[in-house]
Protein backbone atom coordinates (compact mmCIF):
# COMPACT_ATOMS: atom_id res chain seq x y z
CA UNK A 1 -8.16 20.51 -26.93
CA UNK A 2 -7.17 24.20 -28.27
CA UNK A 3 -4.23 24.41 -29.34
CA UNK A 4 -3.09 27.40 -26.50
CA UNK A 5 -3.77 23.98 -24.25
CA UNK A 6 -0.94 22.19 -26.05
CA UNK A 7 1.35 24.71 -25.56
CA UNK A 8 0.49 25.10 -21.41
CA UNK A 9 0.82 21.35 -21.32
CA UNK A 10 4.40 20.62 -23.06
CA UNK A 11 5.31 24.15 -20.48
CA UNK A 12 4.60 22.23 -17.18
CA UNK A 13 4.05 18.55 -18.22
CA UNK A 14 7.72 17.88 -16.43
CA UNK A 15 6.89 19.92 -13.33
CA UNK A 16 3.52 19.99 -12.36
CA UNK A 17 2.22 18.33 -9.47
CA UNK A 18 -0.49 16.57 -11.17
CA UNK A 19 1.59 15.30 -14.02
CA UNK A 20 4.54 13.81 -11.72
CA UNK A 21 1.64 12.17 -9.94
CA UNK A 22 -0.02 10.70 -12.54
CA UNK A 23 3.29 9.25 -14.47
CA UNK A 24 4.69 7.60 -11.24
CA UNK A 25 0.51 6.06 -11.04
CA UNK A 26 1.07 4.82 -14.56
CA UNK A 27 4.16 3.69 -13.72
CA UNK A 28 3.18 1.50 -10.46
CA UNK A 29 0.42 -0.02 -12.46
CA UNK A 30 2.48 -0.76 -15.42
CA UNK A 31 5.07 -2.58 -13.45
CA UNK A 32 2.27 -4.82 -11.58
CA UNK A 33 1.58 -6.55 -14.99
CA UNK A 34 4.80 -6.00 -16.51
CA UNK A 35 7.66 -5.99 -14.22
CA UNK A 36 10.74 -3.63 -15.56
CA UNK A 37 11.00 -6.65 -18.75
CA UNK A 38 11.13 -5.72 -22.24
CA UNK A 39 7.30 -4.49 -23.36
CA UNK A 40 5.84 -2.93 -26.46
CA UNK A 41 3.99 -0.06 -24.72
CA UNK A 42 1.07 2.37 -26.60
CA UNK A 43 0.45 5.76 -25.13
CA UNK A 44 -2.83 6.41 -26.73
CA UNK A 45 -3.42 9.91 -26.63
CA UNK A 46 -0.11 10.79 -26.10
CA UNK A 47 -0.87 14.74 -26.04
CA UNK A 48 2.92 16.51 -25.82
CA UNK A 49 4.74 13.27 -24.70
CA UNK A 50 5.29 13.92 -21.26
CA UNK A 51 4.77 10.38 -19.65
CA UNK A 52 6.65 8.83 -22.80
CA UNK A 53 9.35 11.16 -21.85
CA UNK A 54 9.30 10.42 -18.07
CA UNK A 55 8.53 6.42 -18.25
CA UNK A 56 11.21 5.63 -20.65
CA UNK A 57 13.66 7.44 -18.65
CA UNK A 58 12.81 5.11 -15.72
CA UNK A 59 12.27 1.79 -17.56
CA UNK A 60 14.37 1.62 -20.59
CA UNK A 61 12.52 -1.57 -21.59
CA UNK A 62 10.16 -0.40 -22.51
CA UNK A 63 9.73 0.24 -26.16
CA UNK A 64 7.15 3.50 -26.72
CA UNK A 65 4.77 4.03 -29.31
CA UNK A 66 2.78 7.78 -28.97
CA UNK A 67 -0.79 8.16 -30.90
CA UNK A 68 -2.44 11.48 -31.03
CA UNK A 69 -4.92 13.17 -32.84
CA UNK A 70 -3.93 16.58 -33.19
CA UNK A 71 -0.68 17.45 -35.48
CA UNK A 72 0.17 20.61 -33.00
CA UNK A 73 0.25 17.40 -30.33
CA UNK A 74 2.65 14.90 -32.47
CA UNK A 75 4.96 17.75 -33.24
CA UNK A 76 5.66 18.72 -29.78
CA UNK A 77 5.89 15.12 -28.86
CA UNK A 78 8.38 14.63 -31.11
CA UNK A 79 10.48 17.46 -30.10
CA UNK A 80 10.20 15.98 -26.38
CA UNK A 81 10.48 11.98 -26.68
CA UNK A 82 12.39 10.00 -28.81
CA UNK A 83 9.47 7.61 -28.99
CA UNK A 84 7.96 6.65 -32.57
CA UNK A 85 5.02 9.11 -32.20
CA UNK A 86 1.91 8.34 -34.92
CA UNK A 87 -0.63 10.95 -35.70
CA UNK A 88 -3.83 8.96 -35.60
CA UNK A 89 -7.55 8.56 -33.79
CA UNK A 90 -7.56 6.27 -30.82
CA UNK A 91 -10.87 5.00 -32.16
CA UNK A 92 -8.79 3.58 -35.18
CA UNK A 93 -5.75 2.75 -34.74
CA UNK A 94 -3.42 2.08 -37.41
CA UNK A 95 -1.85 -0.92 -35.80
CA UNK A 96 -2.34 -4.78 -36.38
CA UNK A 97 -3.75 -6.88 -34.06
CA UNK A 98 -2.16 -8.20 -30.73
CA UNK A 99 1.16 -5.71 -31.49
CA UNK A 100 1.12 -4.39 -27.83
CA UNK A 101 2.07 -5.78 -24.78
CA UNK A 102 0.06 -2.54 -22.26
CA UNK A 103 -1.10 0.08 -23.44
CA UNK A 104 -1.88 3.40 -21.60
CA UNK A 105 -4.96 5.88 -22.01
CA UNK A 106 -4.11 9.02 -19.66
CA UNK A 107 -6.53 11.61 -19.18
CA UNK A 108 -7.71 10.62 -22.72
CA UNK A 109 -11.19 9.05 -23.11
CA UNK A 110 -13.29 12.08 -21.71
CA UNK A 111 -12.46 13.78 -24.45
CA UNK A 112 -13.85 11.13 -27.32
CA UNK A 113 -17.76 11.21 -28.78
CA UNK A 114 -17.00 6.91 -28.98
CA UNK A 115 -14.81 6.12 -25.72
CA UNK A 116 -16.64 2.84 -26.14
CA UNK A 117 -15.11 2.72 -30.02
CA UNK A 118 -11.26 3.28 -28.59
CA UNK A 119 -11.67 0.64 -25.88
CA UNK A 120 -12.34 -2.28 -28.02
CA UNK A 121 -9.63 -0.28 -30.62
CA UNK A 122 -7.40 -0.69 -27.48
CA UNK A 123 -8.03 -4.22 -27.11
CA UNK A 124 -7.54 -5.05 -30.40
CA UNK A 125 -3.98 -3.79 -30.35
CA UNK A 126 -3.45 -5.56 -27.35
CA UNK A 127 -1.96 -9.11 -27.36
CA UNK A 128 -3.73 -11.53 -25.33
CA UNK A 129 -3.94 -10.70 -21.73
CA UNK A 130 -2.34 -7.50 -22.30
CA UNK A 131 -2.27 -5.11 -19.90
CA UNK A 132 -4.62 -1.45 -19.79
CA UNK A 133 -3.97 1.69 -17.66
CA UNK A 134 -6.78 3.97 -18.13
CA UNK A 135 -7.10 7.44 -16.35
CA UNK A 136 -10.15 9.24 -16.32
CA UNK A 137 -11.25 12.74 -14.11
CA UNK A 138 -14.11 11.71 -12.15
CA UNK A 139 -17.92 13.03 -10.92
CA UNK A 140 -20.46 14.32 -13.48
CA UNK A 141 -21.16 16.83 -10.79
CA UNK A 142 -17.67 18.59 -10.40
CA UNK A 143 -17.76 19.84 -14.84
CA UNK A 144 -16.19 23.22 -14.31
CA UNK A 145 -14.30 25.75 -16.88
CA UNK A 146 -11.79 22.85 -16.49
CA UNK A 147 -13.58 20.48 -18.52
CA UNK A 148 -14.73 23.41 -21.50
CA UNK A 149 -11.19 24.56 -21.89
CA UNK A 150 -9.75 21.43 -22.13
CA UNK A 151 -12.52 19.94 -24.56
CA UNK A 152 -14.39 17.26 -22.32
CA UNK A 153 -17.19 15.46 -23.35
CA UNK A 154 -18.01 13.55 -19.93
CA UNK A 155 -16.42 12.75 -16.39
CA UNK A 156 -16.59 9.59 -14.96
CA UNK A 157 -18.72 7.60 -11.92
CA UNK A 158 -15.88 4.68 -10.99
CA UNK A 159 -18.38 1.51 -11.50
CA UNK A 160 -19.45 3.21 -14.84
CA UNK A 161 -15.81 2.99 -16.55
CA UNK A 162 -15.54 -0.20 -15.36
CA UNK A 163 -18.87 -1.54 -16.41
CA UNK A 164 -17.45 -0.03 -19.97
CA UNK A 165 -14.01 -1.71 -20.05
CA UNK A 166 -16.08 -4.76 -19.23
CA UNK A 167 -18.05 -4.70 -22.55
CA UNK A 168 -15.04 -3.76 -24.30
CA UNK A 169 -13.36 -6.98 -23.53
CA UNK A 170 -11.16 -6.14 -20.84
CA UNK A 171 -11.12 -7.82 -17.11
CA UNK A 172 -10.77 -5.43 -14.63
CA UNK A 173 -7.88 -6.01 -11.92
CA UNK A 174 -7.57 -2.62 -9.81
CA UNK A 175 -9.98 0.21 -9.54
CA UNK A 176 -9.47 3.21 -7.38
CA UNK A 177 -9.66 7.11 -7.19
CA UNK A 178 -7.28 9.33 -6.49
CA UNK A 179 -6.66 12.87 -5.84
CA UNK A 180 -8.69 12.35 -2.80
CA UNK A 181 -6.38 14.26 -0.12
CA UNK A 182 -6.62 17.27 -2.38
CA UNK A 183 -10.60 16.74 -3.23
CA UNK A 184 -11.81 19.88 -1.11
CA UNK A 185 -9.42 22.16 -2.94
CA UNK A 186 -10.49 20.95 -6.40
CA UNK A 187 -14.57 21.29 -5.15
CA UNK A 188 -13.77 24.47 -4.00
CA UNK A 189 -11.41 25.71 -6.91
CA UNK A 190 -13.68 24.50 -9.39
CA UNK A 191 -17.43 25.31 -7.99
CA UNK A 192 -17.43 27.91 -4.89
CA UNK A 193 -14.39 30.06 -6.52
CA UNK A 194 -14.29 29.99 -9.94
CA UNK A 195 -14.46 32.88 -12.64
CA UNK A 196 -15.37 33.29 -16.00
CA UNK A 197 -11.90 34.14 -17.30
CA UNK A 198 -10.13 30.70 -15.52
CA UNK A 199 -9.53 28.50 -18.52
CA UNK A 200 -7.87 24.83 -17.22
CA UNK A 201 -5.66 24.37 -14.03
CA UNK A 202 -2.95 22.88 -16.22
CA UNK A 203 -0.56 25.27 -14.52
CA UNK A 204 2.20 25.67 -12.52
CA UNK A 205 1.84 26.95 -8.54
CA UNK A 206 4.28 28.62 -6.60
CA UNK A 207 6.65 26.63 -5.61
CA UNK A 208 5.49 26.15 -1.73
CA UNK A 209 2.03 25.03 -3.30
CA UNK A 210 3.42 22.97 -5.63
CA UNK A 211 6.15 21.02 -3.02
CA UNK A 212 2.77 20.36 -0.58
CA UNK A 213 0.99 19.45 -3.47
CA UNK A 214 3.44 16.64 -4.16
CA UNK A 215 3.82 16.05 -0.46
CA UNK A 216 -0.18 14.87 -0.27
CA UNK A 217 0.45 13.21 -4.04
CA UNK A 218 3.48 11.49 -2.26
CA UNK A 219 0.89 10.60 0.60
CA UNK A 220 -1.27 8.94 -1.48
CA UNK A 221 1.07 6.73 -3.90
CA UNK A 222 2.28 5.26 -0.35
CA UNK A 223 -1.12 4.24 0.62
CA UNK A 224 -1.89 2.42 -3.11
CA UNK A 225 1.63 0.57 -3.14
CA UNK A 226 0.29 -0.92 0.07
CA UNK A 227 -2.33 -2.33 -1.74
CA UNK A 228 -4.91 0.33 -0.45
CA UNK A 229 -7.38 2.04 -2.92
CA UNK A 230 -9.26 5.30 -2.40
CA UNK A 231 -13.04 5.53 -2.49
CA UNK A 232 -13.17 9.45 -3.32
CA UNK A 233 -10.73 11.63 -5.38
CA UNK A 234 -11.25 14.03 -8.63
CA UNK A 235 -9.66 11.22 -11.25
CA UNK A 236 -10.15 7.47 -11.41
CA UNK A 237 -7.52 4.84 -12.77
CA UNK A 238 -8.24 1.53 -13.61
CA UNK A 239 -5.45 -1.43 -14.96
CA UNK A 240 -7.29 -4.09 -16.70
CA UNK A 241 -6.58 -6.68 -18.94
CA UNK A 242 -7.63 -7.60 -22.64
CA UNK A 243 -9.77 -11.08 -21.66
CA UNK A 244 -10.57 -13.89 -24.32
């Protein structure tokens, strides 16, 4: 990402909508294979350190380790987590083998010319049947000025990142979109109403937009901690597991 990205993220990583949505995801799906015990957790891609900053807040068990590639990125991190933060590429980590109990890849892989490189990098990390949270934003067809600012390579089809953790290693245990209630207002931000001087939506609403924003967020973390899954939605998150 540019740096000017950086800086907009470590503004509103604790208050946006999006962000608080997709910790407490992260969060849910982390606790399914971990419970709240003590875990050494990777955060690969850890951009300005929000969720580090956030998850080990909620589950002091966890022990956090932050990876990023860009310096601007590690610094802010730093300045924002207490979490040993290591400035490194995903696609080689400088980690031994089996040294993680989960590890998390947030918004991460779309932005890597190898994403197929960093998932068997994340398996390697992982200890046997260690657990994977991946988060991905979703449809080839909805690339926008999104995507450009914030240095994408690809989106995702749902099947196709799991058919890739599969040859990676991993088995897959939950698929599902999300960001389906607010779909229509991403399709219509991003493709009927757009501009060429928008650069990413990493920003902050006013604050009736951004309280119904969390309301439908809200709405749709209910439905998954049922045990429901969306078929739709502008991002995709998968937990798998490193198989032998």
């Amino acid at each position: 990402m540019q740096p000017e990205e950086y800086a907009k993220l470590a503004g509103v990583e604790d208050a946006m909508w999006y962000f608080r949505a997709l910790h407490a995801h992260v969060e849910r799906e982390l606790k399914a294979a971990l419970g709240a015990r003590p875990a050494k957790v990777l955060d690969a891609g850890c951009g300005t350190g929000g969720l580090i900053r956030r998850l080990a807040a909620r589950v002091p068990a966890w022990q956090w380790t932050g990876v990023d590639v860009s310096p601007l990125a590690c610094a802010l991190a730093r300045q924002r987590c207490t979490a040993e933060i290591v400035e490194a590429q995903v696609e080689s980590l400088p980690f031994a083998e089996g040294s993680f109990d989960a590890a998390v890849s947030a918004d991460v892989l779309y932005h890597l010319d190898d994403d197929g490189a960093a998932l068997r990098e994340l398996r390697r990390v992982l200890r046997p049947g260690g657990a994977l949270v991946v988060n991905v934003p979703a449809y080839a067809w909805l690339w926008s000025y999104h995507d450009v600012a914030t240095g994408a390579r690809r989106r995702y089809a749902r099947s196709g990142l799991c058919t890739a953790l599969r040859a990676a290693g991993f088995t897959v245990e939950r698929a599902t979109h999300w960001n389906a209630l607010v779909f229509p207002l991403v399709v219509a931000k991003r493709k009927l109403f757009s501009s060429p001087r928008d650069t990413s939506d990493v920003r902050l609403a006013s604050a009736p937009v951004e309280a119904s924003l969390n309301g439908l967020a809200s709405m749709e973390r209910a439905w998954l901690r049922l045990g429901g899954q969306w078929a739709w939605g502008s991002s995709v998150l998968v937990r798998a597991r490193r198989s032998e």
